[in-house]
C-alpha atoms as a PDB file:
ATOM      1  CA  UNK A   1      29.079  61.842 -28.314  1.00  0.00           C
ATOM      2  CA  UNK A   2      32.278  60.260 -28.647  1.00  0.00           C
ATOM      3  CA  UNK A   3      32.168  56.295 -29.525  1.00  0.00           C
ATOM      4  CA  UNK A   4      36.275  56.110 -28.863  1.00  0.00           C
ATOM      5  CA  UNK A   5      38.031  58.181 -26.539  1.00  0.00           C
ATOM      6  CA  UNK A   6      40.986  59.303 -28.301  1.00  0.00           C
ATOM      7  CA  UNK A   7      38.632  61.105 -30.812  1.00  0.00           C
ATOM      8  CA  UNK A   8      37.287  63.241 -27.529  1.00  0.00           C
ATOM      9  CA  UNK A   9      41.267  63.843 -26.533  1.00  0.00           C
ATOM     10  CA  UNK A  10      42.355  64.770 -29.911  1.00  0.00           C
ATOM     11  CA  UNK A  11      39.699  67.593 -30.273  1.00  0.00           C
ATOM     12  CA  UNK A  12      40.299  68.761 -26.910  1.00  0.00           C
ATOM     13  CA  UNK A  13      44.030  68.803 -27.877  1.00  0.00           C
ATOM     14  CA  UNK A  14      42.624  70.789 -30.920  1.00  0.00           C
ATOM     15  CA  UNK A  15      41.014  73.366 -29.265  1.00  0.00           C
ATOM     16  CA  UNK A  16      43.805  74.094 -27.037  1.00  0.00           C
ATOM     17  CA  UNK A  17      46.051  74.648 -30.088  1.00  0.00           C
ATOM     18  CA  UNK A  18      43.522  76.852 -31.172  1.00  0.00           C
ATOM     19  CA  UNK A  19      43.720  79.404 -27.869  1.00  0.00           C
ATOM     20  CA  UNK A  20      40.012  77.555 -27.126  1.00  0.00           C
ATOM     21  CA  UNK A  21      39.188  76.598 -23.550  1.00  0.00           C
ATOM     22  CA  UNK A  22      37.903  72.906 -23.628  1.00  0.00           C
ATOM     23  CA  UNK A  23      34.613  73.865 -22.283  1.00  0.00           C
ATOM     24  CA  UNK A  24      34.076  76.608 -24.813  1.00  0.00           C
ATOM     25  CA  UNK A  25      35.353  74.748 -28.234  1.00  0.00           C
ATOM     26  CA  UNK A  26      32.531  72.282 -26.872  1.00  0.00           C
ATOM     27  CA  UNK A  27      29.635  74.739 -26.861  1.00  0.00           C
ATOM     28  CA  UNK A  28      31.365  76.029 -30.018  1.00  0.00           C
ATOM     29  CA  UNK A  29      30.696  72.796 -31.483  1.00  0.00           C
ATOM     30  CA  UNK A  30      27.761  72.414 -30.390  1.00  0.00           C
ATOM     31  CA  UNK A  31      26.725  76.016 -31.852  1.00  0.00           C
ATOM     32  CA  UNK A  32      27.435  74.277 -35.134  1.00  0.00           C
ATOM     33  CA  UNK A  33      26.103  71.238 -34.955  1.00  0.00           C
ATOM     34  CA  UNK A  34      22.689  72.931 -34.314  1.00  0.00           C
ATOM     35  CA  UNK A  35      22.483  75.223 -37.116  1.00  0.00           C
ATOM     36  CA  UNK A  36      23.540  72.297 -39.311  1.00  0.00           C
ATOM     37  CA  UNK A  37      20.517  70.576 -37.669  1.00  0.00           C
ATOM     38  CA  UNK A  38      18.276  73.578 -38.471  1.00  0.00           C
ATOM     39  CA  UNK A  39      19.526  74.249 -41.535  1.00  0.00           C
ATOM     40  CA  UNK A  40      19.148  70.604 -42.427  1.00  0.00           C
ATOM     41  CA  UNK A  41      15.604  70.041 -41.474  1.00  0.00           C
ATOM     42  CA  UNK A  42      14.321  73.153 -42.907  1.00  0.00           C
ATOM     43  CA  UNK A  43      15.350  72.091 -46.101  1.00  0.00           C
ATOM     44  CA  UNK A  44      14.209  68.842 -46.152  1.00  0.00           C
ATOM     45  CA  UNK A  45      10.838  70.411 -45.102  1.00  0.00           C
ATOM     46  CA  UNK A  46      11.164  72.736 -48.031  1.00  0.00           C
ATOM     47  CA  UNK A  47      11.695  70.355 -50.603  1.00  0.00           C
ATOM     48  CA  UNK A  48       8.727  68.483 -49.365  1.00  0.00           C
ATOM     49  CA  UNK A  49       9.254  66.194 -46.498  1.00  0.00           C
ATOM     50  CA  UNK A  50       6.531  65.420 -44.092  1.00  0.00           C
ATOM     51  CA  UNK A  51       6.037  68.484 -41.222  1.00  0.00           C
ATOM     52  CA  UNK A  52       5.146  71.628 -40.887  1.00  0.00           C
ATOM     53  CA  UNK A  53       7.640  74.459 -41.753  1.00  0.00           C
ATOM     54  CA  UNK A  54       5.823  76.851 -39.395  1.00  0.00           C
ATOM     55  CA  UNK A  55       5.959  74.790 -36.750  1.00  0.00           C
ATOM     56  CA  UNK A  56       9.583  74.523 -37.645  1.00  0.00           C
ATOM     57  CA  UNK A  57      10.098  78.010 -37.674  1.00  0.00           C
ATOM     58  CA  UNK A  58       8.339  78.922 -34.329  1.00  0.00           C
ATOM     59  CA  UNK A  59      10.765  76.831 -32.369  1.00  0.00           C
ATOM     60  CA  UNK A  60      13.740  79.105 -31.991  1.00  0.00           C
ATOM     61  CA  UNK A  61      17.239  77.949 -32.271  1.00  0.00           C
ATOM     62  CA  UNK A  62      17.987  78.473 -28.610  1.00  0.00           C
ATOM     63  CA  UNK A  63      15.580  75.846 -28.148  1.00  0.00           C
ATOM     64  CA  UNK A  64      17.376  72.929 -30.695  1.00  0.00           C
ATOM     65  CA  UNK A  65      20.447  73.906 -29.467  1.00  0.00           C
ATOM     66  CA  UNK A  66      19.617  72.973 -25.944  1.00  0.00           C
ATOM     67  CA  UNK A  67      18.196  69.770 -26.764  1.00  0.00           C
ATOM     68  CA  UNK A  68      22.032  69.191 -28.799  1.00  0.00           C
ATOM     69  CA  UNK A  69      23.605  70.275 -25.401  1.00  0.00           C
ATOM     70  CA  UNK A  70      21.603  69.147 -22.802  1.00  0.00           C
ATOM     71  CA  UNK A  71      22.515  72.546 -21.544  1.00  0.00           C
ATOM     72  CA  UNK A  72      19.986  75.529 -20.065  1.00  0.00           C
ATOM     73  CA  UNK A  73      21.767  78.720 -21.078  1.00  0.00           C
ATOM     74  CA  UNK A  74      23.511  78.918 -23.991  1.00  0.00           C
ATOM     75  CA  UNK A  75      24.373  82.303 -25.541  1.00  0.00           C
ATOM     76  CA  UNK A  76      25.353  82.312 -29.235  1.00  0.00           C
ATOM     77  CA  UNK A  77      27.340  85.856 -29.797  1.00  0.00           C
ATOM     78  CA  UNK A  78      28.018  86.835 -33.648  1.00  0.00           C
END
């Protein structure tokens, strides 16, 4: 994810500041990063982009934010 290391220590730095454990402000990030990616592609597919927005909508967030995480279980808690 990170190109140059100090960006990677910085965050982590961040997070701490912010009460986060490392590991958490990751998934956290992560979190984000998917919804954007959701959000993102659903739109495009709105406005008229090549795909199908059912096919789009039957894959469940869970599932696109594993593929950001490489991860098996991730819980998202509102």
């Amino acid at each position: 994810m990170d190109q140059e290391l100090w960006r990677r220590a910085r965050r982590h730095e961040d997070f701490r500041e912010r009460g986060l454990d490392v590991g958490q402000g990751e998934r956290l990030l992560a979190i984000f990063a998917a919804l954007a990616m959701y959000a993102t592609v659903a739109d495009a597919l709105a406005a008229g982009s090549p795909g199908s927005l059912e096919t789009l909508h039957a894959t469940p967030l869970h599932a696109v934010a594993q593929a950001v995480v490489s991860k098996k279980l991730l819980s998202f808690r509102a």
